[in-house]
N, C-alpha and C. Protein backbone atom coordinates (compact mmCIF):
# COMPACT_ATOMS: atom_id res chain seq x y z
N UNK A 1 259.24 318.68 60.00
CA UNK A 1 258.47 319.43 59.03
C UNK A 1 257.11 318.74 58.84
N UNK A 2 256.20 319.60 58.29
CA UNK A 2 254.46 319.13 58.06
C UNK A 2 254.05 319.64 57.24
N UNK A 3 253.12 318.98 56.50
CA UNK A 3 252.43 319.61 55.01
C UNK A 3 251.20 320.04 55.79
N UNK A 4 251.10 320.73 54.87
CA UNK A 4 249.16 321.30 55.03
C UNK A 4 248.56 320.45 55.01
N UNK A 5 247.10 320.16 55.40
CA UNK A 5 246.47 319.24 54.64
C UNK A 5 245.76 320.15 53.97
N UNK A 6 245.53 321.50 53.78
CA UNK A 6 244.97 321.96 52.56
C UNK A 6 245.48 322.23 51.09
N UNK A 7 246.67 323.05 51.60
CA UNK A 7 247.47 323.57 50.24
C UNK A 7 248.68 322.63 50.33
N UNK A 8 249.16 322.00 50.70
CA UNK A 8 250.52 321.04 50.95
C UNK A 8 251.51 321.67 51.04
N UNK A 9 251.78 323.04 51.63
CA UNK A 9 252.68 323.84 51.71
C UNK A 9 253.43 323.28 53.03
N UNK A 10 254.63 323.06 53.06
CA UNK A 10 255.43 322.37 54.07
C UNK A 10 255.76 323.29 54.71
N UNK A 11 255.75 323.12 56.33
CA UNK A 11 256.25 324.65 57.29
C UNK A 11 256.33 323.49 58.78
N UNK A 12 257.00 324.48 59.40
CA UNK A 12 257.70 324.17 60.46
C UNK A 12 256.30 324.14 61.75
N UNK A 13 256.03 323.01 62.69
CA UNK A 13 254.61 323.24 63.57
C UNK A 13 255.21 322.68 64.41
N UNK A 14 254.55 322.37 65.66
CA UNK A 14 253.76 321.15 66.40
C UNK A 14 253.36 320.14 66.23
N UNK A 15 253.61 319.34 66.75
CA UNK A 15 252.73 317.68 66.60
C UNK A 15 251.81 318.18 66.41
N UNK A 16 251.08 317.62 65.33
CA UNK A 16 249.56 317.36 65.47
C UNK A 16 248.44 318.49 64.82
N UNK A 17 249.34 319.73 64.25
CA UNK A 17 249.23 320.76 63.27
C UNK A 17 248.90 320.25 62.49
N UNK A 18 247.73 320.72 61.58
CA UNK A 18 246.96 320.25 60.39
C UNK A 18 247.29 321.41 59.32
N UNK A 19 247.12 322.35 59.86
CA UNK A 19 247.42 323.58 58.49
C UNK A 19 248.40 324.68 58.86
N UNK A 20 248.77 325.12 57.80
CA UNK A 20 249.59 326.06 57.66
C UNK A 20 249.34 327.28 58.05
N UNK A 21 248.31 327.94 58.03
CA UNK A 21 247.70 329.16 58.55
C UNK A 21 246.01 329.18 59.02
N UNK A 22 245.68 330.24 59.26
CA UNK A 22 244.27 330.42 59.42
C UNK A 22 243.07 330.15 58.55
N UNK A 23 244.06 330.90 57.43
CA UNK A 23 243.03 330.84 55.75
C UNK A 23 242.94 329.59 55.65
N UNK A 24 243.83 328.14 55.54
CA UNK A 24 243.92 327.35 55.22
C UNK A 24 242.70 326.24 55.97
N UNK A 25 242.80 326.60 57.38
CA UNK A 25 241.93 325.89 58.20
C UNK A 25 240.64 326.85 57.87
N UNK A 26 240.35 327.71 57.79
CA UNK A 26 239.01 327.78 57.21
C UNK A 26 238.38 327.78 56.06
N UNK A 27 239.29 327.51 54.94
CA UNK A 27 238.79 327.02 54.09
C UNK A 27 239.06 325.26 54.08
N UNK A 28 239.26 324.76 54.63
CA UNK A 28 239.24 323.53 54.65
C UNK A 28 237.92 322.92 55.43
N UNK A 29 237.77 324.13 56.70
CA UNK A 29 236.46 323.69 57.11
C UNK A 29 235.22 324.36 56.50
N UNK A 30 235.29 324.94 55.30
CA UNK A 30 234.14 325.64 54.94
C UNK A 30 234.10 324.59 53.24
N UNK A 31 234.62 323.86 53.23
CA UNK A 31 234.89 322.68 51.97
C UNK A 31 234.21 321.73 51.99
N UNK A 32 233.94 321.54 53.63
CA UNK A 32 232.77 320.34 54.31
C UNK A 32 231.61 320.08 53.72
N UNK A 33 231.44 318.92 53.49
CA UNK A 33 229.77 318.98 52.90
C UNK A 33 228.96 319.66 53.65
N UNK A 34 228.13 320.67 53.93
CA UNK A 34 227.25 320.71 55.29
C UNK A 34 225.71 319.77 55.18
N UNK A 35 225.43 319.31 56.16
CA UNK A 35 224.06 318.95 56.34
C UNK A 35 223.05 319.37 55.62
N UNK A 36 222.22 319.06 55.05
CA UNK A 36 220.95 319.72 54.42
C UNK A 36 219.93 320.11 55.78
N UNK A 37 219.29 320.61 56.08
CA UNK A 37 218.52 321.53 56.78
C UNK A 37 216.87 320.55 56.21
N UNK A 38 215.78 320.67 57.15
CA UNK A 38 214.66 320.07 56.46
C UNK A 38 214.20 320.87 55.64
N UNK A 39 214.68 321.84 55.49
CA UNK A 39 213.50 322.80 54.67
C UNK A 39 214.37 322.43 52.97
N UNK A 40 215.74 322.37 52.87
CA UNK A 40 216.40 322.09 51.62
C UNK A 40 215.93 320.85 51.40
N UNK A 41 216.05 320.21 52.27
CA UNK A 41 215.20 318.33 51.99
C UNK A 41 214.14 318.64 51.15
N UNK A 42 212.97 319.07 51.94
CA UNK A 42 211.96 319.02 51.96
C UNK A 42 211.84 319.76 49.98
N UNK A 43 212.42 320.68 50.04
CA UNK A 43 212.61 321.24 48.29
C UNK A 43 213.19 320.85 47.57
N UNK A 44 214.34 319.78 48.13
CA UNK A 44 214.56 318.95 47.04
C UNK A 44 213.42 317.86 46.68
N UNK A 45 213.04 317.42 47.71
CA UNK A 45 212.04 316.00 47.54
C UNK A 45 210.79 316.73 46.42
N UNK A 46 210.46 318.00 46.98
CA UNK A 46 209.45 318.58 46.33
C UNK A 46 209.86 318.72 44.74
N UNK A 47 211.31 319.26 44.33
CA UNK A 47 211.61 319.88 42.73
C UNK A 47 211.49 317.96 42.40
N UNK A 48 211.76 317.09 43.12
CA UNK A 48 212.00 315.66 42.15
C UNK A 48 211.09 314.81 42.30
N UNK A 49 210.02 315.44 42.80
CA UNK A 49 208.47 314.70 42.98
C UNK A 49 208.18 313.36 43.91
N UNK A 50 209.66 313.77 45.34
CA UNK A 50 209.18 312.47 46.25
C UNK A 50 208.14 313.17 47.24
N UNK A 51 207.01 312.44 47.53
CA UNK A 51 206.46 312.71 48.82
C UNK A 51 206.65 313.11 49.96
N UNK A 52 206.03 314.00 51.00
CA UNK A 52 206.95 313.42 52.08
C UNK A 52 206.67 312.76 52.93
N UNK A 53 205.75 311.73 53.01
CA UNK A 53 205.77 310.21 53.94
C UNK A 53 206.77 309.55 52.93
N UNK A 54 207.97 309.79 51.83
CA UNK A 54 209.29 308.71 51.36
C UNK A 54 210.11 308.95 52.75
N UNK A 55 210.09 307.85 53.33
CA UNK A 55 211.21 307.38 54.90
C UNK A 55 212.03 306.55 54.31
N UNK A 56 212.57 306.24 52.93
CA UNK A 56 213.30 305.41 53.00
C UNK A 56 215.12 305.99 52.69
N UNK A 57 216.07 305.28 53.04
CA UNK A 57 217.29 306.38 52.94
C UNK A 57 217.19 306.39 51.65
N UNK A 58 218.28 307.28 51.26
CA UNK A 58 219.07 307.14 49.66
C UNK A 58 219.45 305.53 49.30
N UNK A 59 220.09 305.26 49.95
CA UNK A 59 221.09 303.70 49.64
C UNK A 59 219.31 302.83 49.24
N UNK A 60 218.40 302.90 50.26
CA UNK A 60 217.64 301.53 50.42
C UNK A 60 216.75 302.08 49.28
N UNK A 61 217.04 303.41 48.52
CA UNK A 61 216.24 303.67 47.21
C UNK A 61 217.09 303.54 46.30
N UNK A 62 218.08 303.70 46.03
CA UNK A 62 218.98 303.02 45.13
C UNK A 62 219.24 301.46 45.17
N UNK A 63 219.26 300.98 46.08
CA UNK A 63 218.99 299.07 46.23
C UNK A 63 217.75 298.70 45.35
N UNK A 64 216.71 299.35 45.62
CA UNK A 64 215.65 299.18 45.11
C UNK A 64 215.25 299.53 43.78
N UNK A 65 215.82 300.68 43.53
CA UNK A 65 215.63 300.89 41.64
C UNK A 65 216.76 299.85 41.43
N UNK A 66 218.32 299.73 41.86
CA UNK A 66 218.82 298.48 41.21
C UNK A 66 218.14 297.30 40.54
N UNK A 67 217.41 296.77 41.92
CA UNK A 67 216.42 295.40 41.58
C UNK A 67 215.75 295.75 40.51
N UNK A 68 214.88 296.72 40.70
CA UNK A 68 213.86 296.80 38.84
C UNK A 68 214.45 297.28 37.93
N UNK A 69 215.95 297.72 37.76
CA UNK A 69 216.12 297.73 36.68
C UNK A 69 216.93 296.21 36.27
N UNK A 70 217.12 295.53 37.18
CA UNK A 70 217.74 294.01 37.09
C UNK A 70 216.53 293.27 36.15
N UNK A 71 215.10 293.60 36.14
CA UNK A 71 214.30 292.56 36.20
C UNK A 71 213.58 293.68 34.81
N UNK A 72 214.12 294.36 34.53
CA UNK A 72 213.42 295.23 33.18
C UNK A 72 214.53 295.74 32.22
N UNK A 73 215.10 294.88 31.78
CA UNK A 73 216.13 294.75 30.78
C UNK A 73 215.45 295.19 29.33
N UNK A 74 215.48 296.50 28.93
CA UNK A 74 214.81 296.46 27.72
C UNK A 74 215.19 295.42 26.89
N UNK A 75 213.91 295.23 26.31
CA UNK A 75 214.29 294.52 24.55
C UNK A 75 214.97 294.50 23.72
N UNK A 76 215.60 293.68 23.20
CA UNK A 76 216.49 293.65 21.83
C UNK A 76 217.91 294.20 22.07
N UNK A 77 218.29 294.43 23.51
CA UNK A 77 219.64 294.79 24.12
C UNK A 77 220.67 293.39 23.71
N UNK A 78 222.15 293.53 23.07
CA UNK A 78 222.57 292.39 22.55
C UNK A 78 223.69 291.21 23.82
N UNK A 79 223.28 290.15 23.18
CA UNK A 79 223.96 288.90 24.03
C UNK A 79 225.45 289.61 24.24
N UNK A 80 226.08 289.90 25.79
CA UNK A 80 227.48 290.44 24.91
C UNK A 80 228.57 289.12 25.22
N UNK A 81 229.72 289.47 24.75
CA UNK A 81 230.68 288.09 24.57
C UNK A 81 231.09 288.15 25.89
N UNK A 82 232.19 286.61 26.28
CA UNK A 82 231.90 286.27 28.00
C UNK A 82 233.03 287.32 27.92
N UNK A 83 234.32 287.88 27.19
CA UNK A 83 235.36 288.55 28.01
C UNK A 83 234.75 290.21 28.40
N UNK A 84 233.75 290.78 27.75
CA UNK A 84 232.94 291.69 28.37
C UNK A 84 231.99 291.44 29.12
N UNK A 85 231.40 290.47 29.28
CA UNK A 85 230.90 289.87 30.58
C UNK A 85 231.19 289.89 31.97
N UNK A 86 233.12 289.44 31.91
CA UNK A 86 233.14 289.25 32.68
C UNK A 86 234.07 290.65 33.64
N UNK A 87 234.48 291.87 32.36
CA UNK A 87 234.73 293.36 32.65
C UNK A 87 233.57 293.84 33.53
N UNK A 88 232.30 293.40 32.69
CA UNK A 88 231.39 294.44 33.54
C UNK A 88 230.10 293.24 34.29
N UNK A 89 230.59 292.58 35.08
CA UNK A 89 229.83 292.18 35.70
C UNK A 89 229.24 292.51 36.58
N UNK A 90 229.56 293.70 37.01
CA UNK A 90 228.80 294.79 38.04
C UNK A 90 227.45 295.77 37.40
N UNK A 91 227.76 295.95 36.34
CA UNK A 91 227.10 296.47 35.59
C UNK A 91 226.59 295.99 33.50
N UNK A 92 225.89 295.29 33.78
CA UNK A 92 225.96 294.38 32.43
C UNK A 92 225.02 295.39 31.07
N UNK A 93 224.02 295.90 32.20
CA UNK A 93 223.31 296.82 31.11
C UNK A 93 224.11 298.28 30.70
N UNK A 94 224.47 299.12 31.26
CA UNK A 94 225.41 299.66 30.82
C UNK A 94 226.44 299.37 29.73
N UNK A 95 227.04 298.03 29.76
CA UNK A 95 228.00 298.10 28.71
C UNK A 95 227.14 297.30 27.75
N UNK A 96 225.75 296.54 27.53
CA UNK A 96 224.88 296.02 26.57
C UNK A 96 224.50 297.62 26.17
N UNK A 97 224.20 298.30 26.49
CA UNK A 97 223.26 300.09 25.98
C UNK A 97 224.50 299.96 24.65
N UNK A 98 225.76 300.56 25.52
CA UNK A 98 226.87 300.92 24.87
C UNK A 98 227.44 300.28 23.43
N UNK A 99 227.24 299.02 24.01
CA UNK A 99 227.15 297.70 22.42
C UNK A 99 225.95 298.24 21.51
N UNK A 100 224.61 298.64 21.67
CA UNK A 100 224.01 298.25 21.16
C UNK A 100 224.32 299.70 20.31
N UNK A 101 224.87 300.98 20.99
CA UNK A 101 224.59 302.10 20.52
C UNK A 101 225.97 302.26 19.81
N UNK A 102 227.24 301.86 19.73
CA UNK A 102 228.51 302.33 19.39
C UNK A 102 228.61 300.81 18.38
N UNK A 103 228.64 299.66 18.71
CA UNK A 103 228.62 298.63 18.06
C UNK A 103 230.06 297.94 19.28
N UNK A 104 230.39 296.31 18.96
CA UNK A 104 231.01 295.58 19.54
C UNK A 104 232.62 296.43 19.60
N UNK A 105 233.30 296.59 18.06
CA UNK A 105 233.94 296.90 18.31
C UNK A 105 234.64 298.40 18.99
N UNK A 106 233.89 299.33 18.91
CA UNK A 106 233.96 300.29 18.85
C UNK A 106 233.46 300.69 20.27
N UNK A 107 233.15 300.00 21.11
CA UNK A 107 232.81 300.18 22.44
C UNK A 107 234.64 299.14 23.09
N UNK A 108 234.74 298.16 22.55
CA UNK A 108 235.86 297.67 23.13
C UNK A 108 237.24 298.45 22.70
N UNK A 109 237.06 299.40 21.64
CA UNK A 109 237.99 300.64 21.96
C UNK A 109 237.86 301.45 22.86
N UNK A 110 236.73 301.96 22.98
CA UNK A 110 236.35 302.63 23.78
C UNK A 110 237.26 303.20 25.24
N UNK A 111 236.97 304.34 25.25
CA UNK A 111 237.83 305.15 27.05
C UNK A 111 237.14 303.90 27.76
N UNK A 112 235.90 304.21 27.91
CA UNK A 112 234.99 303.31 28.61
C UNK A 112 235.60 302.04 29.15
N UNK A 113 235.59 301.34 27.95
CA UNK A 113 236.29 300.04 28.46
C UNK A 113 237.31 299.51 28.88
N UNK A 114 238.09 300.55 28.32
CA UNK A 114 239.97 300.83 28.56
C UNK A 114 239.77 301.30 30.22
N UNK A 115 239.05 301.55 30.75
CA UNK A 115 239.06 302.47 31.59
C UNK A 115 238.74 301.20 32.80
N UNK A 116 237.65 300.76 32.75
CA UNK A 116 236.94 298.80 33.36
C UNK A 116 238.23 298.03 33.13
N UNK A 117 238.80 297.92 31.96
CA UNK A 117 240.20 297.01 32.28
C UNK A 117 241.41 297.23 33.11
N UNK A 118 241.52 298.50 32.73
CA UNK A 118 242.71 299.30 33.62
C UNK A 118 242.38 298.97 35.61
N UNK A 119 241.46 299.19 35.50
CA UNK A 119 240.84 299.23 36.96
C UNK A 119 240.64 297.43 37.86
N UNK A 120 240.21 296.69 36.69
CA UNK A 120 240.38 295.71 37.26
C UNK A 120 242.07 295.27 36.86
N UNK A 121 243.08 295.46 36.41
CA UNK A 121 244.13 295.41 36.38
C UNK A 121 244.85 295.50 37.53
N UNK A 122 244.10 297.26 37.94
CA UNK A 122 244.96 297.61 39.28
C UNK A 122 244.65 296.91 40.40
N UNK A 123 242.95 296.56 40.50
CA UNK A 123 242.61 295.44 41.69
C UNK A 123 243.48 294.07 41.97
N UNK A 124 243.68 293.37 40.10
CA UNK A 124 244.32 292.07 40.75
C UNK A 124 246.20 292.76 41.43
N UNK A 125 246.56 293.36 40.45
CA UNK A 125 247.90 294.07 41.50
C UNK A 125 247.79 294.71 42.94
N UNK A 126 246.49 294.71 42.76
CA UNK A 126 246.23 295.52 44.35
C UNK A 126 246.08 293.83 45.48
N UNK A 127 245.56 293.07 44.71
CA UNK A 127 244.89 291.76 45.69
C UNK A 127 246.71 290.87 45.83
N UNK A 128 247.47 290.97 44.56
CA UNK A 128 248.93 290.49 44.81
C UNK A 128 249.66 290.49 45.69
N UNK A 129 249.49 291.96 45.43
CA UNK A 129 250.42 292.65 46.59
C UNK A 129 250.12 292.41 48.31
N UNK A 130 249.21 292.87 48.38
CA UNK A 130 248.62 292.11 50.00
C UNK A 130 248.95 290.97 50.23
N UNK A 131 248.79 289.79 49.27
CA UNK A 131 248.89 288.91 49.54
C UNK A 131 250.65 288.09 49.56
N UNK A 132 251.55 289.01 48.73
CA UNK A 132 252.83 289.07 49.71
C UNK A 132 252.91 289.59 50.65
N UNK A 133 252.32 290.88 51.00
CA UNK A 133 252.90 291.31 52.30
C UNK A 133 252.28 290.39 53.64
N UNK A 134 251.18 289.89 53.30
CA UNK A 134 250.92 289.18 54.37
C UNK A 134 251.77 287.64 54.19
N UNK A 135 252.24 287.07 53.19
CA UNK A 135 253.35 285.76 53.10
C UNK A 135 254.45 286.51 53.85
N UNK A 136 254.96 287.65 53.48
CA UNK A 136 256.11 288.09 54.47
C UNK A 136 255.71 288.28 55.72
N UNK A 137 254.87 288.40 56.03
CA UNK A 137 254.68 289.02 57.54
C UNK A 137 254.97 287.58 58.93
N UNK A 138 254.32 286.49 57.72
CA UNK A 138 254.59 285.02 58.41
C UNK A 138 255.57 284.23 58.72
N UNK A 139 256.48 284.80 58.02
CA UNK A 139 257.57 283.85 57.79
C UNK A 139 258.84 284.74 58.96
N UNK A 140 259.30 284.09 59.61
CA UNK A 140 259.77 284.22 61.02
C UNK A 140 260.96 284.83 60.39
N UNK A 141 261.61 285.95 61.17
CA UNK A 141 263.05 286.81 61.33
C UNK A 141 264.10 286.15 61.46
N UNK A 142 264.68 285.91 60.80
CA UNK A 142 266.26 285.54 60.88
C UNK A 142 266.98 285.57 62.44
């Protein structure tokens, strides 16, 4: 037996069958991101006021607003304590905005933050676990 990979409807195939019917495979391939075309480029760059000599990708313009906003920390944003420090060390201004706008405690209720703990929770159970399966993998068969 084989699931869809669209609707997960289980049915009887062939090796190597991906979907259940016709509908299924074309809407799965019509779900695809498609390519932007230059002319959609070109109107997006235009509605968000990039030039068009901007050659640089997405990523190496997001690297780059990262850095200035690293180095333009508004004013009067508050010191936060090291155990939220060390939640959002990926992102420090984000959860300083959030302090400054909800207050200490009321951000460490927060979905928000419940949400940064939960996640690094699941990472160290995620980093555990590997790291038995690879202690088992070493240790020689009976």
């Amino acid at each position: 037996m084989v699931f869809c990979e669209e609707c997960g409807t289980e049915f009887e195939a062939r090796a190597g069958t991906r979907f259940c019917s016709s509908a299924c495979r074309v809407k799965a391939h019509r779900a695809k991101p498609q390519p932007l075309t230059a002319e959609d480029e070109q109107a997006l760059r235009d509605e968000l006021g990039f030039t068009a000599s901007e050659s640089r990708s997405k990523a190496e313009r997001d690297e780059a607003a990262k850095r200035m906003l690293a180095n333009t920390t508004p004013p009067g944003l508050p010191v936060l304590p090291e155990d939220i420090v060390r939640v959002w060390a990926s992102d420090p201004l984000t959860a300083q905005m959030c302090v400054q706008a909800w207050g200490l405690e009321v951000f460490r209720d927060s979905a928000l933050h419940r949400a940064a703990l939960a996640e690094i929770g699941h990472r160290e159970k995620q980093r555990a676990y590997r790291e038995a399966r690879r202690r088992e993998q070493k240790v020689p068969s009976p």
